[in-house]
N, C-alpha and C. Protein backbone atom coordinates (compact mmCIF):
# COMPACT_ATOMS: atom_id res chain seq x y z
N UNK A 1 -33.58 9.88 5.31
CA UNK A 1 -32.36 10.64 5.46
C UNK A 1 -31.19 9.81 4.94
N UNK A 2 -30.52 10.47 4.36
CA UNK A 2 -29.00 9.44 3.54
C UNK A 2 -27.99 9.64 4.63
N UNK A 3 -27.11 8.95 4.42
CA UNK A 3 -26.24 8.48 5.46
C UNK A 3 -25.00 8.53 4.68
N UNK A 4 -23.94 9.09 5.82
CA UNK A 4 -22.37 9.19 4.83
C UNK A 4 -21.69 9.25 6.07
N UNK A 5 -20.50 8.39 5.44
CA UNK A 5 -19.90 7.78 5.83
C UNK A 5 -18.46 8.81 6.09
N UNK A 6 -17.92 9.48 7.29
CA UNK A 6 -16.67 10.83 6.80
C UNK A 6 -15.39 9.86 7.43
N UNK A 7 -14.63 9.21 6.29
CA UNK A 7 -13.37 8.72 6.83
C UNK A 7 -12.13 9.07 6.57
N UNK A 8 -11.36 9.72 8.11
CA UNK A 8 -10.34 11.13 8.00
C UNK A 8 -9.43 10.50 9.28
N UNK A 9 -8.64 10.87 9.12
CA UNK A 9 -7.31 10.10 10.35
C UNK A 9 -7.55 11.65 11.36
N UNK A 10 -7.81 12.60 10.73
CA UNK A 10 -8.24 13.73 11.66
C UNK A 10 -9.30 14.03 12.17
N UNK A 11 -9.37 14.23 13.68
CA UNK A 11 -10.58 14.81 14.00
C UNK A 11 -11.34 16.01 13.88
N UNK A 12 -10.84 16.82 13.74
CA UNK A 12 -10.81 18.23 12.84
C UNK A 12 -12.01 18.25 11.92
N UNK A 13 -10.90 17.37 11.11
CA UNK A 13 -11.46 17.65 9.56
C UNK A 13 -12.90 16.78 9.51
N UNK A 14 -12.83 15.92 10.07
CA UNK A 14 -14.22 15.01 10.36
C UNK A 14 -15.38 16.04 10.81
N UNK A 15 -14.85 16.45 11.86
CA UNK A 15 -16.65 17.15 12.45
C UNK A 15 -16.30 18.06 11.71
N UNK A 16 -15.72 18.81 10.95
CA UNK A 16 -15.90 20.34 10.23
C UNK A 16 -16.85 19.43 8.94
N UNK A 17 -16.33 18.42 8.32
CA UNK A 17 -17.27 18.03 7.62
C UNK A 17 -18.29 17.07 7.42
N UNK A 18 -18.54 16.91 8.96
CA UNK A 18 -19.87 16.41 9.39
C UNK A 18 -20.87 17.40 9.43
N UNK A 19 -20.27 18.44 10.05
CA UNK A 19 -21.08 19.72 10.21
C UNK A 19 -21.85 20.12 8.98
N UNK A 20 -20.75 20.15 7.91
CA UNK A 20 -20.98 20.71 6.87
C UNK A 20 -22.28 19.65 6.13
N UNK A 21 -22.60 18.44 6.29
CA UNK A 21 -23.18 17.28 5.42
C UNK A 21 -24.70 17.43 6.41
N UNK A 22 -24.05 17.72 7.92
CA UNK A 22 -25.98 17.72 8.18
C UNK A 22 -26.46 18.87 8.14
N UNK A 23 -25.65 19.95 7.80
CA UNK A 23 -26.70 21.20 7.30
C UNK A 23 -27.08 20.82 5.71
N UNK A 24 -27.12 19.93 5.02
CA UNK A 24 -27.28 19.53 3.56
C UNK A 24 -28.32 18.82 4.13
N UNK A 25 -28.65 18.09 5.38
CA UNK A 25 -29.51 17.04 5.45
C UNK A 25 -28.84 15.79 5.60
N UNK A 26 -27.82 15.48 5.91
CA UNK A 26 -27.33 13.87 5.54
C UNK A 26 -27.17 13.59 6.89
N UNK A 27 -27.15 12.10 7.67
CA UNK A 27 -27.02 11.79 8.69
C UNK A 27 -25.68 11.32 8.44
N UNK A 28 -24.21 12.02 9.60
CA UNK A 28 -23.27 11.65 9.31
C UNK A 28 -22.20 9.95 10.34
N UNK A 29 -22.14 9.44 10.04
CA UNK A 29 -21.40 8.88 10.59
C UNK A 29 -19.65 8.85 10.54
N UNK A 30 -18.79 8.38 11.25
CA UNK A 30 -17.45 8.87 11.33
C UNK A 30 -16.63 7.82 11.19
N UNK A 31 -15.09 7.75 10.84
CA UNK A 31 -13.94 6.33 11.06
C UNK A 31 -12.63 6.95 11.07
N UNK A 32 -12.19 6.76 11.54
CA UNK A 32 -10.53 7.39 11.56
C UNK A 32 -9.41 6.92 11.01
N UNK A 33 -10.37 5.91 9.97
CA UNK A 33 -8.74 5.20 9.24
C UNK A 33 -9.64 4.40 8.20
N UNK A 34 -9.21 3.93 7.44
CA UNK A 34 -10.16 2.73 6.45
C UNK A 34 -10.38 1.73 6.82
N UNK A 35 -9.62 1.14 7.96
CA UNK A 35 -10.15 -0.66 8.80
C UNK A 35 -11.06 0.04 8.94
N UNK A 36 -11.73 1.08 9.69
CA UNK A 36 -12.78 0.88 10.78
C UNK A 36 -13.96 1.26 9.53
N UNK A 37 -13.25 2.18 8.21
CA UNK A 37 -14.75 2.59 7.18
C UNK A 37 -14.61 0.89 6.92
N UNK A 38 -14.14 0.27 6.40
CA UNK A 38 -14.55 -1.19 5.77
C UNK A 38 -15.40 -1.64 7.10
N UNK A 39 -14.82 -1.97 8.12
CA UNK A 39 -15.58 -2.71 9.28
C UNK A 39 -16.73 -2.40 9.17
N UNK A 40 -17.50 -0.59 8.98
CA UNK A 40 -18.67 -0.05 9.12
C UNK A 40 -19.25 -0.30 7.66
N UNK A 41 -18.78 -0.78 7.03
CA UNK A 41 -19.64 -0.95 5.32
C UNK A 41 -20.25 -2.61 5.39
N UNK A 42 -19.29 -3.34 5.87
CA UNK A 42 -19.51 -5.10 6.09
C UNK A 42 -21.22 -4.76 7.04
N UNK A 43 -20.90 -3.95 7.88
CA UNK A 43 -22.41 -3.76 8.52
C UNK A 43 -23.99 -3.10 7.75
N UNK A 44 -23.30 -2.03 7.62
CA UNK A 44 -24.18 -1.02 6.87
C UNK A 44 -23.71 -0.05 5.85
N UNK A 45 -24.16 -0.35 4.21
CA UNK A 45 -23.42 0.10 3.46
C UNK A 45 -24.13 2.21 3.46
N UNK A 46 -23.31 3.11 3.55
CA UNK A 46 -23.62 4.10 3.85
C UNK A 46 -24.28 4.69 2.00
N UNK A 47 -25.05 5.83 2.00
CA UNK A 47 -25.37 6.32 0.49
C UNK A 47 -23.78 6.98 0.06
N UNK A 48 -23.07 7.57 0.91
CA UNK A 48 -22.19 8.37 -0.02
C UNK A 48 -21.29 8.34 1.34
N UNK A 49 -19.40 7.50 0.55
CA UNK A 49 -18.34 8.12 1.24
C UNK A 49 -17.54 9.63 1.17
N UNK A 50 -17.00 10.06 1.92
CA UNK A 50 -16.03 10.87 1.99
C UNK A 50 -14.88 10.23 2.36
N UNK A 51 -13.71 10.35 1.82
CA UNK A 51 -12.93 9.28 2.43
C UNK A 51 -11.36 9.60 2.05
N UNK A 52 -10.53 9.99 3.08
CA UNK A 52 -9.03 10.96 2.93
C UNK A 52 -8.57 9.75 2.29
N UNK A 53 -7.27 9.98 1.76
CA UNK A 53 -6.20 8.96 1.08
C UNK A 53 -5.30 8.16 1.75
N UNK A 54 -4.31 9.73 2.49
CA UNK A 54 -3.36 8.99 3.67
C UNK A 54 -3.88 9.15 5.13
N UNK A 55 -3.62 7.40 5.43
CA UNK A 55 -4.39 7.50 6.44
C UNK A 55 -3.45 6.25 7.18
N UNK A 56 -3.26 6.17 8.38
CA UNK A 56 -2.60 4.72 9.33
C UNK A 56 -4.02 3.68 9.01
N UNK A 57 -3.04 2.77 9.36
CA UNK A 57 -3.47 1.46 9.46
C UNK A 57 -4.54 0.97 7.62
N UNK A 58 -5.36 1.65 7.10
CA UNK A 58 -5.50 1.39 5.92
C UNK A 58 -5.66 2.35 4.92
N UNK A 59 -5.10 3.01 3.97
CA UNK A 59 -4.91 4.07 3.46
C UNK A 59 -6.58 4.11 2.22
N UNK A 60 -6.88 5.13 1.88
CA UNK A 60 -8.00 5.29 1.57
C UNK A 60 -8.14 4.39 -0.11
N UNK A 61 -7.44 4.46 -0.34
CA UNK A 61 -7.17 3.45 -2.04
C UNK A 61 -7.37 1.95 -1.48
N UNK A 62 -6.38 1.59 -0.65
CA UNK A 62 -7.21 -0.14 -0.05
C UNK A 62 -7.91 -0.02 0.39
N UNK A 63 -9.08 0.97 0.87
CA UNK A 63 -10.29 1.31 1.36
C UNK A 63 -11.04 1.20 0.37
N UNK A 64 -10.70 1.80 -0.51
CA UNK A 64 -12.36 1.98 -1.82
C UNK A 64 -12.13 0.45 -2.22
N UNK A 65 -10.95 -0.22 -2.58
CA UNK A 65 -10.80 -1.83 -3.13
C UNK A 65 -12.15 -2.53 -2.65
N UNK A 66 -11.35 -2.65 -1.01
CA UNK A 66 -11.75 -3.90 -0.80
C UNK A 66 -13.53 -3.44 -0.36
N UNK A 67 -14.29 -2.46 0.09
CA UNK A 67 -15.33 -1.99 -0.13
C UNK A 67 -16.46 -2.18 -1.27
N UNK A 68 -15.38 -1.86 -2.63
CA UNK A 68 -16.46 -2.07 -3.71
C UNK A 68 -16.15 -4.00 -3.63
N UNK A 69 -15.65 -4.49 -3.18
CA UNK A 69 -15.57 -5.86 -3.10
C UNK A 69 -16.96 -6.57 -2.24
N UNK A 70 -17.19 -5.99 -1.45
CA UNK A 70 -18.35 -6.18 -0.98
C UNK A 70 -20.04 -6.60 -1.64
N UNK A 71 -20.80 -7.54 -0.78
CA UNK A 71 -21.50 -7.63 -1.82
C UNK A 71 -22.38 -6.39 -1.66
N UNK A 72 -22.56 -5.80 -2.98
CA UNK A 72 -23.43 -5.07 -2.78
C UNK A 72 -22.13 -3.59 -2.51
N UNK A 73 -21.13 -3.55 -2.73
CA UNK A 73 -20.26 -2.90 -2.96
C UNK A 73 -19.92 -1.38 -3.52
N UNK A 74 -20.85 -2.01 -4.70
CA UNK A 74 -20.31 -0.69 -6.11
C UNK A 74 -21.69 0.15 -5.75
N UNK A 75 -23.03 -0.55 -4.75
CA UNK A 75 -23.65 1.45 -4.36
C UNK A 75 -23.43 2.33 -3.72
N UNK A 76 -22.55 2.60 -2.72
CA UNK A 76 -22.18 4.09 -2.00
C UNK A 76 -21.27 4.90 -3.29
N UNK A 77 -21.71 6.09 -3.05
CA UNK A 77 -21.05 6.90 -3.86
C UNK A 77 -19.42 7.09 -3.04
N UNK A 78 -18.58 7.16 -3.52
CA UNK A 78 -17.03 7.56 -3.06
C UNK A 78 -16.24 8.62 -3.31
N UNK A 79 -16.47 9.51 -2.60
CA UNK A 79 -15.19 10.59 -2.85
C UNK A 79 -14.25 10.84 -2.40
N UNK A 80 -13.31 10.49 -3.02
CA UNK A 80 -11.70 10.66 -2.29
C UNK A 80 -11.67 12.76 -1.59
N UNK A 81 -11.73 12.82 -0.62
CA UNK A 81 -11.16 14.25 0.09
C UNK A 81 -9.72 14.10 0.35
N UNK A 82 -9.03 15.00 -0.10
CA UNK A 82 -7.49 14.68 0.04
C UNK A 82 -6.86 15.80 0.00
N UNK A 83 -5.64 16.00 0.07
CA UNK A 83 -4.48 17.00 -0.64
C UNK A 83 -3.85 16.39 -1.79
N UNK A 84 -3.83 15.10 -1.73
CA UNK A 84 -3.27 14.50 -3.21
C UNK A 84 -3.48 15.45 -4.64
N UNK A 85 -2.40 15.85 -5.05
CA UNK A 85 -2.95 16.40 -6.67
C UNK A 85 -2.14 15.85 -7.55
N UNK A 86 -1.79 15.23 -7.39
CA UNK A 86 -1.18 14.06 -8.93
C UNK A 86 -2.27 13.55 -9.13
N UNK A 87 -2.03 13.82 -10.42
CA UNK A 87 -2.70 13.48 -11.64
C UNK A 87 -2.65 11.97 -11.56
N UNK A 88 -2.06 11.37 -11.45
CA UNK A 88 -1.86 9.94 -11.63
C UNK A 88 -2.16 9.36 -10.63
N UNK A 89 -2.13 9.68 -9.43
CA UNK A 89 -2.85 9.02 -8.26
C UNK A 89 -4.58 9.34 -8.16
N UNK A 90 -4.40 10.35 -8.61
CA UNK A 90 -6.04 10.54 -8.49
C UNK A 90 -6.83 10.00 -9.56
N UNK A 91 -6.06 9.39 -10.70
CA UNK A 91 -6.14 8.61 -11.63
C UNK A 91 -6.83 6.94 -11.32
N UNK A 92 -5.73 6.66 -10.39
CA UNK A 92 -5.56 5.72 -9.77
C UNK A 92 -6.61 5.28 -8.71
N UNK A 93 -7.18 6.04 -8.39
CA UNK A 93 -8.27 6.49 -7.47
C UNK A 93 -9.58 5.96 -7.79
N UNK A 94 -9.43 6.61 -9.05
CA UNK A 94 -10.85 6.71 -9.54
C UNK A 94 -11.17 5.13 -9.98
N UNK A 95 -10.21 4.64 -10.56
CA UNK A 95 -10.11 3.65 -11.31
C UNK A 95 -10.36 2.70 -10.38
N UNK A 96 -9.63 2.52 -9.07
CA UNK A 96 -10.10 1.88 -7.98
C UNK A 96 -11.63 1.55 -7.51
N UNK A 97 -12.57 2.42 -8.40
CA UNK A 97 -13.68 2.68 -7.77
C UNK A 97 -14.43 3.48 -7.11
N UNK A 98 -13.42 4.71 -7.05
CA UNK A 98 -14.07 6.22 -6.35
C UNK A 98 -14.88 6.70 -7.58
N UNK A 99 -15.72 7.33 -6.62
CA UNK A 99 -16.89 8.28 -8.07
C UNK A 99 -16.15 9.71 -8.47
N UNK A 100 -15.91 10.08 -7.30
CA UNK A 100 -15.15 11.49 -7.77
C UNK A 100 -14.29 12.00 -6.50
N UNK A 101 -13.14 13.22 -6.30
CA UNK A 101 -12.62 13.66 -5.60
C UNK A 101 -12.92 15.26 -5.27
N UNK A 102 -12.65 15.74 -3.79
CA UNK A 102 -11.96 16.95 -3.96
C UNK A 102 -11.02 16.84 -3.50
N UNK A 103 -10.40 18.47 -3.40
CA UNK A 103 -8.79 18.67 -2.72
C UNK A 103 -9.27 19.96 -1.19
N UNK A 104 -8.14 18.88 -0.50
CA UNK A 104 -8.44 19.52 1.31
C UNK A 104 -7.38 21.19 0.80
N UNK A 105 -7.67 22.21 1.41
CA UNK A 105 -8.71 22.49 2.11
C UNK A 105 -10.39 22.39 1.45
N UNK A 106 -11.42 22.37 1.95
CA UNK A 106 -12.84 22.63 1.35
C UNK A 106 -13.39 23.33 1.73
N UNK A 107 -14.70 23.80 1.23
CA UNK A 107 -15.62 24.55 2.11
C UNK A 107 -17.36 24.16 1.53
N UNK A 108 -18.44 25.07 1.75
CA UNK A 108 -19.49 24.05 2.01
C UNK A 108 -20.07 24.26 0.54
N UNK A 109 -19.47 25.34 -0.04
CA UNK A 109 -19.76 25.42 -1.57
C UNK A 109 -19.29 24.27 -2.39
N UNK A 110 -18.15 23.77 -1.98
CA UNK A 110 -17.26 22.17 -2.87
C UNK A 110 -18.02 21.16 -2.40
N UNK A 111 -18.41 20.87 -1.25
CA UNK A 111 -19.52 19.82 -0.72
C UNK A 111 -20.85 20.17 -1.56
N UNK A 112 -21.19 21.02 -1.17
CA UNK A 112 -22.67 20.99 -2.15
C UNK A 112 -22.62 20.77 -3.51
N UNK A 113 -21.31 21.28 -4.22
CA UNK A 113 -21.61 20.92 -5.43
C UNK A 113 -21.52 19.89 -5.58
N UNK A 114 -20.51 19.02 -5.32
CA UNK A 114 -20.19 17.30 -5.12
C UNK A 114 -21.10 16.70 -4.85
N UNK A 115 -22.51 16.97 -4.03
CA UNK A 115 -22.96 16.42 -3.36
C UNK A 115 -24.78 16.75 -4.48
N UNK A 116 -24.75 17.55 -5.11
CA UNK A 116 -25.63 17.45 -6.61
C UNK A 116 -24.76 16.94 -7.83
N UNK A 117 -23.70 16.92 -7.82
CA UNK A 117 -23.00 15.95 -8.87
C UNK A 117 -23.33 14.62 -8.75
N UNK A 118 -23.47 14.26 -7.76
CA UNK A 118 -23.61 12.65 -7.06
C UNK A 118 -25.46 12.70 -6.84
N UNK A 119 -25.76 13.67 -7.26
CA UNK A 119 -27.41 12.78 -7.10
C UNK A 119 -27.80 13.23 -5.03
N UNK A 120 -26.64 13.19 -4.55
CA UNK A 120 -26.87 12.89 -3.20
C UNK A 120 -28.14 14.26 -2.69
N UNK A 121 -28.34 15.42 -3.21
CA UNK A 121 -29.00 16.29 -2.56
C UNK A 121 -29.66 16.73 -4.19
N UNK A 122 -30.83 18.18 -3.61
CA UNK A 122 -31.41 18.30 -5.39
C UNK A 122 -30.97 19.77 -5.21
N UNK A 123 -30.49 20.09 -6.50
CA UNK A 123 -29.62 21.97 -6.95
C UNK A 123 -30.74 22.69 -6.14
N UNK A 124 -31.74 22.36 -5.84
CA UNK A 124 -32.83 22.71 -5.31
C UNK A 124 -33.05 23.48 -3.98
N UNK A 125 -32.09 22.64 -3.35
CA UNK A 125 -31.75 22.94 -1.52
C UNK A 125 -31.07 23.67 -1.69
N UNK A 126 -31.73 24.77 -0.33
CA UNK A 126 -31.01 25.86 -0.06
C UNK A 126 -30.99 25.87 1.60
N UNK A 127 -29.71 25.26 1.83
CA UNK A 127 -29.83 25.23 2.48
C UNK A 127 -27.80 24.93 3.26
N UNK A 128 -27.57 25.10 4.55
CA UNK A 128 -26.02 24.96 4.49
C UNK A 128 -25.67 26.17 4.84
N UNK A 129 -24.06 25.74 4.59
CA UNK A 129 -23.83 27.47 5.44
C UNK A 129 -23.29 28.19 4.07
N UNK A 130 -23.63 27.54 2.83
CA UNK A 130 -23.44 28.17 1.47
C UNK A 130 -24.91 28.42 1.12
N UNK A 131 -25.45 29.81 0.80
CA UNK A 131 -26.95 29.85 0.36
C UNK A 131 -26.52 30.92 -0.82
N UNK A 132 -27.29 30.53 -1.85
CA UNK A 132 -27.56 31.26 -3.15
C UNK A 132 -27.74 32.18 -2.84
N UNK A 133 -27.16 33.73 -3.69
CA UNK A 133 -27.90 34.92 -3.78
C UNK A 133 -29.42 35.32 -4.33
C-alpha cells in the first residue's frame, strides 16, 4: 500500500482529502503545517505529497526545499494543493522541486487524475467516489 503524506493548515481539507486518497487505495497520513511534514519525512519518506502553500510556522515552498534536501529526498512525488494561481509562484514551485500542482477547490476526479499522472495508481482503477461511465 503507498503512503501519502496530506499537509494542510486545515482540518477540513485534510480528511476530505484523506478520504478521497484511501478510496484510490493509498494509506493516508496527516501534518498541519510543513515543520511537522519535514519532521515526518526525516522519519519516513512517504510515496507521494500533497502539500498546501500557505501555511503557519513553515509555508509549503520551504517545505518541498528542505525535504528534497534529504537524503534520499528527490523520491516522494510532490504536489503543491493550493489556491495560488500565479503563474510565477507556481513556477517557483515547481522549480523548488514539486512534481506537479492543483488548485483548491478539488474533487476526486483532479486527485485521480494527478494521481495516474504520477504513476501513483494504474488508469486501470475503478475505483473512488469518481467511477467511469
Amino acid at each position: 500500500m503507498k503512503l501519502c503524506l496530506v499537509v494542510d493548515d486545515s482540518h477540513v481539507v485534510r480528511q476530505v482529502l484523506c478520504r478521497i486518497l484511501e478510496e484510490f487505495g493509498l494509506k493516508c497520513q496527516e501534518a498541519e503545517n510543513g515543520l511537522r511534514a519535514y519532521e515526518f519525512c526525516q522519519k519516513t519518506l512517504p510515496d507521494i505529497i500533497f502539500l498546501d502553500w500557505n501555511m503557519p510556522i513553515m509555508n509549503g515552498l520551504e517545505c518541498v526545499e528542505k525535504i528534497r534536501d534529504l537524503e534520499n529526498g528527490t523520491s516522494p512525488i510532490i504536489v503543491f494543493c493550493t489556491t495560488e494561481n500565479d503563474l510565477a509562484l507556481i513556477s517557483r514551485g515547481m522549480k523548488a522541486g514539486a512534481n506537479e500542482y492543483i488548485m483548491k477547490p478539488f474533487d476526486s476526479q483532479v486527485i485521480r487524475t494527478k494521481l495516474i499522472q504520477t504513476g501513483i495508481i494504474s488508469k486501470n482503477l475503478k475505483t473512488g467516489f469518481y467511477h467511469e461511465g
